[in-house]
C-alpha atoms as a PDB file:
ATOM      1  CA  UNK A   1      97.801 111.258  89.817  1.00  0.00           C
ATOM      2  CA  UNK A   2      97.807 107.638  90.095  1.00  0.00           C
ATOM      3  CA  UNK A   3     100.173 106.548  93.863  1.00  0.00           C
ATOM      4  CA  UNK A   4      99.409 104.220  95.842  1.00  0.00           C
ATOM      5  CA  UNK A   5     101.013 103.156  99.507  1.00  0.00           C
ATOM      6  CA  UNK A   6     100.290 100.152 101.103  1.00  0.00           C
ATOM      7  CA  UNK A   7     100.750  99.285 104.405  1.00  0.00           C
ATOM      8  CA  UNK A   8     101.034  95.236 105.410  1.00  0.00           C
ATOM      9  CA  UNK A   9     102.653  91.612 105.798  1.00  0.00           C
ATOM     10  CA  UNK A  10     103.475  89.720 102.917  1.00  0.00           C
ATOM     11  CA  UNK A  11     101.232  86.602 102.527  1.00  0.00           C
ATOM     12  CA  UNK A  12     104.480  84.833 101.451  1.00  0.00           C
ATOM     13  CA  UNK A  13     108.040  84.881  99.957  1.00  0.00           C
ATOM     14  CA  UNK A  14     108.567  86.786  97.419  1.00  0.00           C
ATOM     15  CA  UNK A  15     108.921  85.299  93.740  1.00  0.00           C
ATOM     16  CA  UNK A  16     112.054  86.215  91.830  1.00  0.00           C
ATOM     17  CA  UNK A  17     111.839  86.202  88.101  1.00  0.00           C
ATOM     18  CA  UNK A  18     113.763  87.395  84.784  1.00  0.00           C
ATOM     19  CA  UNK A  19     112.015  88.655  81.703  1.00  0.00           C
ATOM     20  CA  UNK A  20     112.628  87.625  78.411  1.00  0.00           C
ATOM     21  CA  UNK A  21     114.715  91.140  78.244  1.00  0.00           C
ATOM     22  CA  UNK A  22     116.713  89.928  80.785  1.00  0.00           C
ATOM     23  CA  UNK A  23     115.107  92.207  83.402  1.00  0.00           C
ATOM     24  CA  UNK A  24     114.838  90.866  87.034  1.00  0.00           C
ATOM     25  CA  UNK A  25     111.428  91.341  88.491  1.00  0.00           C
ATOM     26  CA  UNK A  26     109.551  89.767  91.774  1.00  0.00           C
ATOM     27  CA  UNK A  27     105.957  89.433  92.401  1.00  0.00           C
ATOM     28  CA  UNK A  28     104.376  89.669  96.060  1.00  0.00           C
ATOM     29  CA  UNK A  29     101.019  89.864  97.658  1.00  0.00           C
ATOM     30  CA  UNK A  30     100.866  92.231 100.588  1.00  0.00           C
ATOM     31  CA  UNK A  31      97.771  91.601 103.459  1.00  0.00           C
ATOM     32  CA  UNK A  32      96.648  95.202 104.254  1.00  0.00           C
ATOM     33  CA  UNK A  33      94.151  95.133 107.114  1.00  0.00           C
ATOM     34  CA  UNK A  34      90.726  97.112 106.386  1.00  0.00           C
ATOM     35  CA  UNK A  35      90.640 100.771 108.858  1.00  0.00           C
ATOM     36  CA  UNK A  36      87.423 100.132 109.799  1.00  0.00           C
ATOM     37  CA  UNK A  37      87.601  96.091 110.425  1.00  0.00           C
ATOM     38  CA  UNK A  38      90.657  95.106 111.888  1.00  0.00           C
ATOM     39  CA  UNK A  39      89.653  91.303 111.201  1.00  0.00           C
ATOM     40  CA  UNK A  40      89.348  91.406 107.491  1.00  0.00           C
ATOM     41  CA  UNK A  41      92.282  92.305 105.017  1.00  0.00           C
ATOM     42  CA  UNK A  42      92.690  93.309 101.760  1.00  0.00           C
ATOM     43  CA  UNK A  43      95.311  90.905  99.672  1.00  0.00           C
ATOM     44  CA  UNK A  44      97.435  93.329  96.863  1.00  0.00           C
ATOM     45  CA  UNK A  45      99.460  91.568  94.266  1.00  0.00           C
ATOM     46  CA  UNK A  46     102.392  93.762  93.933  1.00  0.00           C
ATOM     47  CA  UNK A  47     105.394  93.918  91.078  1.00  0.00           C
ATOM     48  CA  UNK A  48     109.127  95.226  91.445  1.00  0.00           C
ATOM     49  CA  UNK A  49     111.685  95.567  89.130  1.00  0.00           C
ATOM     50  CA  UNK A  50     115.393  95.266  88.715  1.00  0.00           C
ATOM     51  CA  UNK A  51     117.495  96.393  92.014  1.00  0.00           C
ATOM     52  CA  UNK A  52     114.625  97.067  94.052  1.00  0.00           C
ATOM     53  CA  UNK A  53     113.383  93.543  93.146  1.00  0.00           C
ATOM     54  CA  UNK A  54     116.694  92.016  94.017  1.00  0.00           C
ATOM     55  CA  UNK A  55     116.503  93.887  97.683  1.00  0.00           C
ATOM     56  CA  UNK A  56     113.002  92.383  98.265  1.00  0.00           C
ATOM     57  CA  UNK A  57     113.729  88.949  97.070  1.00  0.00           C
ATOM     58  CA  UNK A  58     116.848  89.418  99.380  1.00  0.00           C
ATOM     59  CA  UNK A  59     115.090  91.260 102.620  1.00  0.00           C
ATOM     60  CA  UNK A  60     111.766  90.066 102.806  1.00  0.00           C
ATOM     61  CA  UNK A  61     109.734  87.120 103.658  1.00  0.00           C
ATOM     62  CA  UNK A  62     106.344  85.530 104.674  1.00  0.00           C
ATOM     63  CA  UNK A  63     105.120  88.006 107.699  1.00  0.00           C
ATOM     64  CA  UNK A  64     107.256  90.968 107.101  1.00  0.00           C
ATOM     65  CA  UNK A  65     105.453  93.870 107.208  1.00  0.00           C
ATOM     66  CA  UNK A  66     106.433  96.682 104.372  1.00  0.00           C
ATOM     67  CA  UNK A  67     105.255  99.994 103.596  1.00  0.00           C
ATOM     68  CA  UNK A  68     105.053 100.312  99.784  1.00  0.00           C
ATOM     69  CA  UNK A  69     104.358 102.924  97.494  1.00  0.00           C
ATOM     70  CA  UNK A  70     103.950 102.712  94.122  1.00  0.00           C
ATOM     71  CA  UNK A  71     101.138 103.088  90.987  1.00  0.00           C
ATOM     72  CA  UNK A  72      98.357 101.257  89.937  1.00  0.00           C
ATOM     73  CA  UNK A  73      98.678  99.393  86.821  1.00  0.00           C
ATOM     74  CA  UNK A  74      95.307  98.138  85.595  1.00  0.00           C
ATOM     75  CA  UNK A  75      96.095  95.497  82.739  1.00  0.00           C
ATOM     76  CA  UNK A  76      93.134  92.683  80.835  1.00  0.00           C
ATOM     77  CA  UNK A  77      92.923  89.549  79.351  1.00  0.00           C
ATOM     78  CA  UNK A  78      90.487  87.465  77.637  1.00  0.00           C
ATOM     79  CA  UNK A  79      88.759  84.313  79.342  1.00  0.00           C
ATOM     80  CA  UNK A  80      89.870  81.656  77.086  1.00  0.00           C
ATOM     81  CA  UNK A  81      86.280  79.598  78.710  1.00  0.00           C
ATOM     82  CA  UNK A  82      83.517  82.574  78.900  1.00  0.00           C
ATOM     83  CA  UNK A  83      85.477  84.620  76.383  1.00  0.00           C
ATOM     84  CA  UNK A  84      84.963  87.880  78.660  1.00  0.00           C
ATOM     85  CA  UNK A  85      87.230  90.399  79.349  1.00  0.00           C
ATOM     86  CA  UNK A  86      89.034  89.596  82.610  1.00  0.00           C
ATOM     87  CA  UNK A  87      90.899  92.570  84.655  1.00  0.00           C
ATOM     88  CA  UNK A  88      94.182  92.411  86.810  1.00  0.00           C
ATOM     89  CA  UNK A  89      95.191  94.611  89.587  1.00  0.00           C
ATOM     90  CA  UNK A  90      99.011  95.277  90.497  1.00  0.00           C
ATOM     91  CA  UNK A  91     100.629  97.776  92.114  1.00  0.00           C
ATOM     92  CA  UNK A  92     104.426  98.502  90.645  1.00  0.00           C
ATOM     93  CA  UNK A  93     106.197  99.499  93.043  1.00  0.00           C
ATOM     94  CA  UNK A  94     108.630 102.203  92.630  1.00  0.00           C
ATOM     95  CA  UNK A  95     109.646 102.387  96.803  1.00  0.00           C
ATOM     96  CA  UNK A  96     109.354  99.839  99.756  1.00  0.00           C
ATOM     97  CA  UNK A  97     110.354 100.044 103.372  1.00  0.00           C
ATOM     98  CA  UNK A  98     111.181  97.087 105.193  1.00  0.00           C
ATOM     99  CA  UNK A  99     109.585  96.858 108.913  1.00  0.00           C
ATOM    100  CA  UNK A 100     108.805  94.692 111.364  1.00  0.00           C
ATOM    101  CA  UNK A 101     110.337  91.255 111.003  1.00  0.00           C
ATOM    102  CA  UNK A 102     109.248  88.154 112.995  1.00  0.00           C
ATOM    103  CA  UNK A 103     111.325  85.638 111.651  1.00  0.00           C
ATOM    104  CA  UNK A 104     114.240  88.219 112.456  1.00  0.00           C
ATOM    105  CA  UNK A 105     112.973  88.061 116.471  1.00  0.00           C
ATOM    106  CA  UNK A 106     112.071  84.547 116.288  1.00  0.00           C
ATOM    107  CA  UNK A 107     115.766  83.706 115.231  1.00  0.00           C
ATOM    108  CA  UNK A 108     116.863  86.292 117.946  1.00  0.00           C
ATOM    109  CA  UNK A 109     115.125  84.768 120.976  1.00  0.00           C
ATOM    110  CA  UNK A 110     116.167  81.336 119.904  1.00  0.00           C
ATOM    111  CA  UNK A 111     119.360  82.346 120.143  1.00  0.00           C
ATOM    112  CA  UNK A 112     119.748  84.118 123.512  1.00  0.00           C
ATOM    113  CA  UNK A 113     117.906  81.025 124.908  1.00  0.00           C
END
């Protein structure tokens, strides 16, 4: 079984693509803290497609914290330089819950001040 959640803040705003096939897709990098060191984090490239894409792109920015779950999709290319076989990490993310916000309470507070 290959499912993967991920608890975090995105490291920045998302970045909204289309395919060639005219299919809309964003890629994101989520900042999970390690369990058993608070102070170091783990930084997960993360892919979406079509609606759920849109709803990230349109929901989500630098510092909101998500819970994700999706799969594991281990993909390689060739180093053009040491002409090694190079591997790249995503998860593709099939579900995502938006959570805490701070540019949502920033905006808030400057408001009722």
């Amino acid at each position: 079984m290959n499912d993967i959640k991920i608890l975090g803040r995105m490291t920045a705003d998302p970045e909204m693509k289309r395919s060639a096939a005219n299919r809309n897709y964003c890629w994101f990098t989520v900042a999970v803290p390690r369990r058993n060191n608070r102070e170091e984090a783990d930084f997960i490239r993360c892919v979406a497609f079509d609606k759920l894409a849109a709803a990230i792109n349109q929901h989500c920015s630098k510092g909101r914290q998500v819970l994700c779950n999706g799969r594991l999709q281990v993909s390689t290319s060739i180093d053009e330089d040491t002409k090694r076989i190079r591997y790249h990490h995503t998860v593709v993310i099939s579900d995502i819950q938006f959570l805490h916000d701070p540019n949502r309470e920033a905006a808030a507070q400057s408001m009722a001040a």
